[in-house]
Protein backbone atom coordinates (compact mmCIF):
# COMPACT_ATOMS: atom_id res chain seq x y z
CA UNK A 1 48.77 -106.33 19.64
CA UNK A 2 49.53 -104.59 16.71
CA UNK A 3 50.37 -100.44 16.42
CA UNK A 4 51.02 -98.66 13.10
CA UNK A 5 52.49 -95.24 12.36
CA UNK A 6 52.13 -93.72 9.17
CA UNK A 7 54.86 -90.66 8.41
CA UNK A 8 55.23 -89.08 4.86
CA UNK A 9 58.73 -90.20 3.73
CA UNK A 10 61.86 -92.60 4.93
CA UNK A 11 63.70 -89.96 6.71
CA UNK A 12 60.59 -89.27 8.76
CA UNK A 13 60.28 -93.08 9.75
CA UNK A 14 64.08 -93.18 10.07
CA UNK A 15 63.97 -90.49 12.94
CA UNK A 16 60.18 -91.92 14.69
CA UNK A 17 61.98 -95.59 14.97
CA UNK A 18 65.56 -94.30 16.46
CA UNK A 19 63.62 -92.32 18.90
CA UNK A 20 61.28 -94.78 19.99
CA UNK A 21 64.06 -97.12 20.14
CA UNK A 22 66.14 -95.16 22.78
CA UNK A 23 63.21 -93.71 24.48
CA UNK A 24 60.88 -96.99 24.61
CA UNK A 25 62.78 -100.06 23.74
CA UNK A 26 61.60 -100.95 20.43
CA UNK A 27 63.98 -102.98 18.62
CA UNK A 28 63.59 -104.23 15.03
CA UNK A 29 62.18 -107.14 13.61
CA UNK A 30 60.84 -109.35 10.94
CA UNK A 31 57.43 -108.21 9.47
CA UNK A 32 55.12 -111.23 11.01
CA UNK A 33 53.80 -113.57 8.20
CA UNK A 34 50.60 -113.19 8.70
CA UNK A 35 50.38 -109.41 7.55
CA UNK A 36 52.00 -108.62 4.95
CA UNK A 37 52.01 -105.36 4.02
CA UNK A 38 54.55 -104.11 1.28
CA UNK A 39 56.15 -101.21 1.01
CA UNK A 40 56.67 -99.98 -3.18
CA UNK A 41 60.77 -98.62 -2.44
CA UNK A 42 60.30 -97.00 -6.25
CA UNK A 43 57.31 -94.71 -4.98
CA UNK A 44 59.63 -93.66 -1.90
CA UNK A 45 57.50 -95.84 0.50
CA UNK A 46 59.21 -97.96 3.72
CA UNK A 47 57.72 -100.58 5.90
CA UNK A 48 59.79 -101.54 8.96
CA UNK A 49 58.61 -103.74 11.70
CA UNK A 50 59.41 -103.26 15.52
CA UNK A 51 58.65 -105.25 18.46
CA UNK A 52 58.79 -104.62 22.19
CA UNK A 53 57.77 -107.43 24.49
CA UNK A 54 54.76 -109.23 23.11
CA UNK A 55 53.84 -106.29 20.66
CA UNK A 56 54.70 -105.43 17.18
CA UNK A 57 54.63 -101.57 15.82
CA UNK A 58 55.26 -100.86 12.08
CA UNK A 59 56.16 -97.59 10.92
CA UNK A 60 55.59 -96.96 7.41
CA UNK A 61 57.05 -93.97 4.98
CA UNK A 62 53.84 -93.34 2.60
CA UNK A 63 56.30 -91.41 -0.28
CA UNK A 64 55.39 -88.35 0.15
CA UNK A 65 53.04 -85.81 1.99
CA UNK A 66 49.97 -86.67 -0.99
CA UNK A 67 50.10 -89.98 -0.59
CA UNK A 68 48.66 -90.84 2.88
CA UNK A 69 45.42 -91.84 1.40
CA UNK A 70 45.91 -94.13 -0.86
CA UNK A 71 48.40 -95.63 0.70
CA UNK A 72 46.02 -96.47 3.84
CA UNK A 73 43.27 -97.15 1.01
CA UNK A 74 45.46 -99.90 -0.23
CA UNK A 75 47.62 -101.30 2.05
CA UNK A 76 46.01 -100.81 5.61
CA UNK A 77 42.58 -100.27 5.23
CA UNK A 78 41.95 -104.11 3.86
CA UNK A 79 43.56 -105.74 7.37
CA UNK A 80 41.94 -103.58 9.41
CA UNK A 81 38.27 -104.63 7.51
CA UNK A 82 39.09 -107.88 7.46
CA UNK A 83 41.06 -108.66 10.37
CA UNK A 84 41.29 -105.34 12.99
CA UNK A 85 44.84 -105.78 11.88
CA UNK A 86 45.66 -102.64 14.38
CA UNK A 87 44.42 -101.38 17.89
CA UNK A 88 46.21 -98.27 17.57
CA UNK A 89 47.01 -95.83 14.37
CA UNK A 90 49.25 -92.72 14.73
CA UNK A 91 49.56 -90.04 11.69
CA UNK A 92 52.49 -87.83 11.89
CA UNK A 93 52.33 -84.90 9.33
CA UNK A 94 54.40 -81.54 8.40
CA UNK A 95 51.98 -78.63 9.42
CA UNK A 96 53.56 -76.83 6.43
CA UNK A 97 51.50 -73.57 6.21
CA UNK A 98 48.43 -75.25 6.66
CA UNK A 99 45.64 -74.57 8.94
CA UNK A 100 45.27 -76.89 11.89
CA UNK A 101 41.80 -77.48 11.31
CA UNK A 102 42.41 -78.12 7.45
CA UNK A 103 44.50 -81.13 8.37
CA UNK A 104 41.77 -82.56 10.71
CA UNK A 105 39.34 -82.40 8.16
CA UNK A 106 41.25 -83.80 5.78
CA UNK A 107 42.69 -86.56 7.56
CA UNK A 108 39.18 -87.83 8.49
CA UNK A 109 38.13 -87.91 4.60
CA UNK A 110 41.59 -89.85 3.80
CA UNK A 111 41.03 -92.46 6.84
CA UNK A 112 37.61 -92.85 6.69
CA UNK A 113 35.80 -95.07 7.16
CA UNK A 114 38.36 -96.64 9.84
CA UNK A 115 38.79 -92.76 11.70
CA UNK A 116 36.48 -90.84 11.97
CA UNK A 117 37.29 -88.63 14.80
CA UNK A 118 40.52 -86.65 15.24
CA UNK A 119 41.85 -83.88 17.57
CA UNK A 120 45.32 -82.89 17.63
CA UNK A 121 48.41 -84.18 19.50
CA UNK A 122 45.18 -86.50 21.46
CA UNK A 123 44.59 -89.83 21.51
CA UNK A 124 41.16 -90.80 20.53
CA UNK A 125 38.50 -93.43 20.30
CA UNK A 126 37.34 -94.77 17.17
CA UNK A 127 34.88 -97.57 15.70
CA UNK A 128 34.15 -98.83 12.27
CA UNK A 129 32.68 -101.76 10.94
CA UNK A 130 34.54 -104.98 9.76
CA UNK A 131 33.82 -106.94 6.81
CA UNK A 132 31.61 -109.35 9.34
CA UNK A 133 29.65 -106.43 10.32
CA UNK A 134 31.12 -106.26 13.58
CA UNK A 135 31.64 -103.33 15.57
CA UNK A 136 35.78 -103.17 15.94
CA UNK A 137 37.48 -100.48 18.06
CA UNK A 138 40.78 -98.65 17.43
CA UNK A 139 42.74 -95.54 19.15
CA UNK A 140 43.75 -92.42 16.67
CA UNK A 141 46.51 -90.33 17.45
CA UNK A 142 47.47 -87.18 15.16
CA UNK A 143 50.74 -85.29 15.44
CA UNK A 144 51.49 -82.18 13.26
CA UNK A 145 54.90 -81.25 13.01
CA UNK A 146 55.95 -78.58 14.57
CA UNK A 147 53.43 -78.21 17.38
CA UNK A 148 52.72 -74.55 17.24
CA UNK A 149 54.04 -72.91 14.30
CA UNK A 150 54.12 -73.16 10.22
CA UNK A 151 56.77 -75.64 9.01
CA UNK A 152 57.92 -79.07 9.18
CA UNK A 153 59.94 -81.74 10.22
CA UNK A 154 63.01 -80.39 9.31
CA UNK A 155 61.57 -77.21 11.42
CA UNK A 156 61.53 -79.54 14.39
CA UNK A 157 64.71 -80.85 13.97
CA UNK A 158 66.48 -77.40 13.51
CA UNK A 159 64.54 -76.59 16.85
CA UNK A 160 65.97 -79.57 18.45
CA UNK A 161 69.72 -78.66 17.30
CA UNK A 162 69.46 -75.06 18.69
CA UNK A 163 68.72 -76.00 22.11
CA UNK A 164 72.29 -76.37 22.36
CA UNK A 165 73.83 -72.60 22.26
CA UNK A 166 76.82 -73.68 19.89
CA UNK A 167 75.00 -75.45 17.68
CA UNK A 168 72.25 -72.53 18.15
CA UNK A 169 74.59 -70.18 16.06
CA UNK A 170 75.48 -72.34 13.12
CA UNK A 171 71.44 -73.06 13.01
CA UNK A 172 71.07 -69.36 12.37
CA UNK A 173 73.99 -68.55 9.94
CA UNK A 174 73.38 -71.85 7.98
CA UNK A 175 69.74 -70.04 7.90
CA UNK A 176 70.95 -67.20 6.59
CA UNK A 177 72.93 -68.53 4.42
CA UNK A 178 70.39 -70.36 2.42
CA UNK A 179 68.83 -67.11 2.43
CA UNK A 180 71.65 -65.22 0.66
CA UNK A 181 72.07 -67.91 -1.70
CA UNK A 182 68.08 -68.50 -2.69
CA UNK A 183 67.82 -65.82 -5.52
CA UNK A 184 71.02 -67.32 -7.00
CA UNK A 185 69.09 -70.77 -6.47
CA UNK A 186 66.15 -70.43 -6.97
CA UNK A 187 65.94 -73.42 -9.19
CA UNK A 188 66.92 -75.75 -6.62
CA UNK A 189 65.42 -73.85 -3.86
CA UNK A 190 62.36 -71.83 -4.63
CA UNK A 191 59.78 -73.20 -2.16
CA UNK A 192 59.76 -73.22 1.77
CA UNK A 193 59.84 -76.80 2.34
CA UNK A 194 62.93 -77.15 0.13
CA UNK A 195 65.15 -73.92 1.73
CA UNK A 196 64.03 -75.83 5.13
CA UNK A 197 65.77 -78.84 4.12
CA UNK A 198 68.64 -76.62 2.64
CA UNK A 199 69.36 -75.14 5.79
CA UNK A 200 68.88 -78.05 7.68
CA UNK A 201 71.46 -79.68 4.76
CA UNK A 202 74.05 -76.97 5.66
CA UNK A 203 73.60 -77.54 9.18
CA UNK A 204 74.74 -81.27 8.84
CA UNK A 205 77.65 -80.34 6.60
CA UNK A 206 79.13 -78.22 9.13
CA UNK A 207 78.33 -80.43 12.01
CA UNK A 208 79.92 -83.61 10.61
CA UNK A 209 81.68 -82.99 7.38
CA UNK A 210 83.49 -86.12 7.59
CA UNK A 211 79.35 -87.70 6.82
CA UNK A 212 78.25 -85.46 4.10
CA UNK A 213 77.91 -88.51 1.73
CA UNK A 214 76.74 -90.71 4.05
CA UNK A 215 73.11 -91.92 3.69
CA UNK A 216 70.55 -89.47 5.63
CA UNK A 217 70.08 -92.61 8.46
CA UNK A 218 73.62 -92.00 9.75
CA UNK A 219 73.02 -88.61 9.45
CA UNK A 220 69.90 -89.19 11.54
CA UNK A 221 71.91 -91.66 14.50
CA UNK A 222 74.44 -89.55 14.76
CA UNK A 223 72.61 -86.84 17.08
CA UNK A 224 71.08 -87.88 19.88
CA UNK A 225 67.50 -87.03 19.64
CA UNK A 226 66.27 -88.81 22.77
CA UNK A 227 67.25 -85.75 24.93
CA UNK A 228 65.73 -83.17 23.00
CA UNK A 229 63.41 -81.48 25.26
CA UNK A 230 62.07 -80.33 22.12
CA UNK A 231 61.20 -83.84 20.59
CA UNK A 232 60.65 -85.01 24.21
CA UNK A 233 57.43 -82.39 24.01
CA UNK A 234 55.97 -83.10 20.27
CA UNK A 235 55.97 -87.28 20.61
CA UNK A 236 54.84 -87.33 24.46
CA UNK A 237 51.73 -88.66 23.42
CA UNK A 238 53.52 -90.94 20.78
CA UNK A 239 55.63 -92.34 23.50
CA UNK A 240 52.31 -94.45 24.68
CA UNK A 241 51.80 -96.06 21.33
C-alpha cells in the first residue's frame, strides 16, 4: 500500500525521511511508474519516494506553509478520486501562533472532500467518494509542530538540541543573541518565524562550523535525531504510518 506525508518545505521532508529512516527502516526509492506525481523544484516543492518491505511512503515538501491546498488540489487529490492512490495521509504543520482549533478547521476545508474529519496528533477514519461512486476509505493523521506551545519546526528542533545540557547553553545564548541583534536586523529578521530560524542558524554555526556552507540536508544528518526524546514524543503516532 501506499502512505503519503505532506510537510510545508524541503527541510521539513528532509528531517521526516532521516527520522523515519533510522527509527522505521524506510529506505529510498524510485517513485513507482504508475503514480506519478511531480514535484515543481522552482515553487520550493519535493517529492521523494520511500519503501519498506512491500510498501511505498512519499513525503512531499508543498513550498511553503500556504500552499497545502492546492498542492493536494492538484497533485493528490486526482489519484486518490480516481484510483484510492493512498490508504493513509499524514499533514505535518508549524503551529506558529495559531489556534489549535483554527488549523483543524482549516485543514478540513483544504482536504476536503478526501478528509473530512481531523483531531490532533490522532489517527482517524475517513471516507469519500471515488470517481466510480464508490465508497473508498483512508486514515488521517495531523501533527502540529510543536505539540503544546506557539512556534514551529525549528521550535522543535531547538527543543531537541537542548536536551543535551551543553548544547542547552549555546541554544539559549544563540537565542539571545538573535535577540540583541534583531533591532539592528530587523530587515532580515523582523518576524517570529524568521528570528526562529536565526537562532536555530546560529546554533548550527557554532555546533559545526566546519558545515556552515554545506546544504541544510547535511546540516540535518549530522545530529542524530532518532534519540530525541523530544522528537521520539511529537511523531509517535507518525511512527505507525
Amino acid at each position: 500500500m501506499n502512505k503519503l506525508i505532506l510537510c510545508e518545505g524541503k527541510t521539513d521532508a528532509i528531517l521526516l525521511s532521516y527520522y523515519l529512516e533510522r527509527t522505521c527502516g524506510w529506505t529510498h526509492r524510485n517513485a513507482p511508474k504508475s503514480l506519478a506525481i511531480k514535484a515543481d523544484e522552482s515553487k520550493g516543492e519535493s517529492a521523494y519516494w520511500y519503501r519498506k518491505d512491500n510498501e511505498s511512503l512519499l513525503i512531499c515538501g508543498v513550498g511553503g506553509k500556504n500552499n497545502f491546498g492546492s498542492f493536494f488540489k492538484e497533485k493528490i487529490l486526482p489519484t486518490m478520486v480516481d484510483s484510492s492512490a493512498f490508504s493513509k495521509i499524514v499533514v505535518v504543520t508549524d503551529r506558529d501562533d495559531k489556534e489549535e482549533q483554527s488549523i483543524l478547521d482549516s485543514f478540513r476545508s483544504l482536504l476536503w472532500p478526501v478528509i473530512t474529519r481531523i483531531k490532533n496528533d490522532t489517527w482517524i477514519p475517513n471516507s469519500y467518494e471515488n470517481s466510480y461512486k464508490q465508497e473508498m476509505f483512508v486514515d488521517f493523521l495531523l501533527i502540529i509542530i510543536p505539540t503544546d506551545k506557539e512556534g514551529a519546526l525549528e521550535s522543535l528542533l531547538l527543543d531537541a538540541i537542548s536536551e543535551n545540557e551543553y548544547d542547552k547553553a549555546i541554544v539559549k545564548r544563540s537565542m539571545a543573541y538573535v535577540d540583541e541583534i534583531q533591532p539592528v536586523a530587523d530587515r532580515y529578521i523582523h518576524k517570529k518565524r524568521l528570528k526562529l530560524k536565526a537562532c536555530l542558524g546560529v546554533t548550527w554555526a557554532i555546533q559545526y562550523p566546519e558545515k556552515i556552507f554545506s546544504f541544510i540536508d547535511d546540516q540535518i544528518r549530522s545530529v542524530r535525531w532518532e534519540e530525541s526524546q523530544v522528537l521520539a514524543q511529537c511523531f509517535q503516532q507518525l511512527r505507525n504510518i
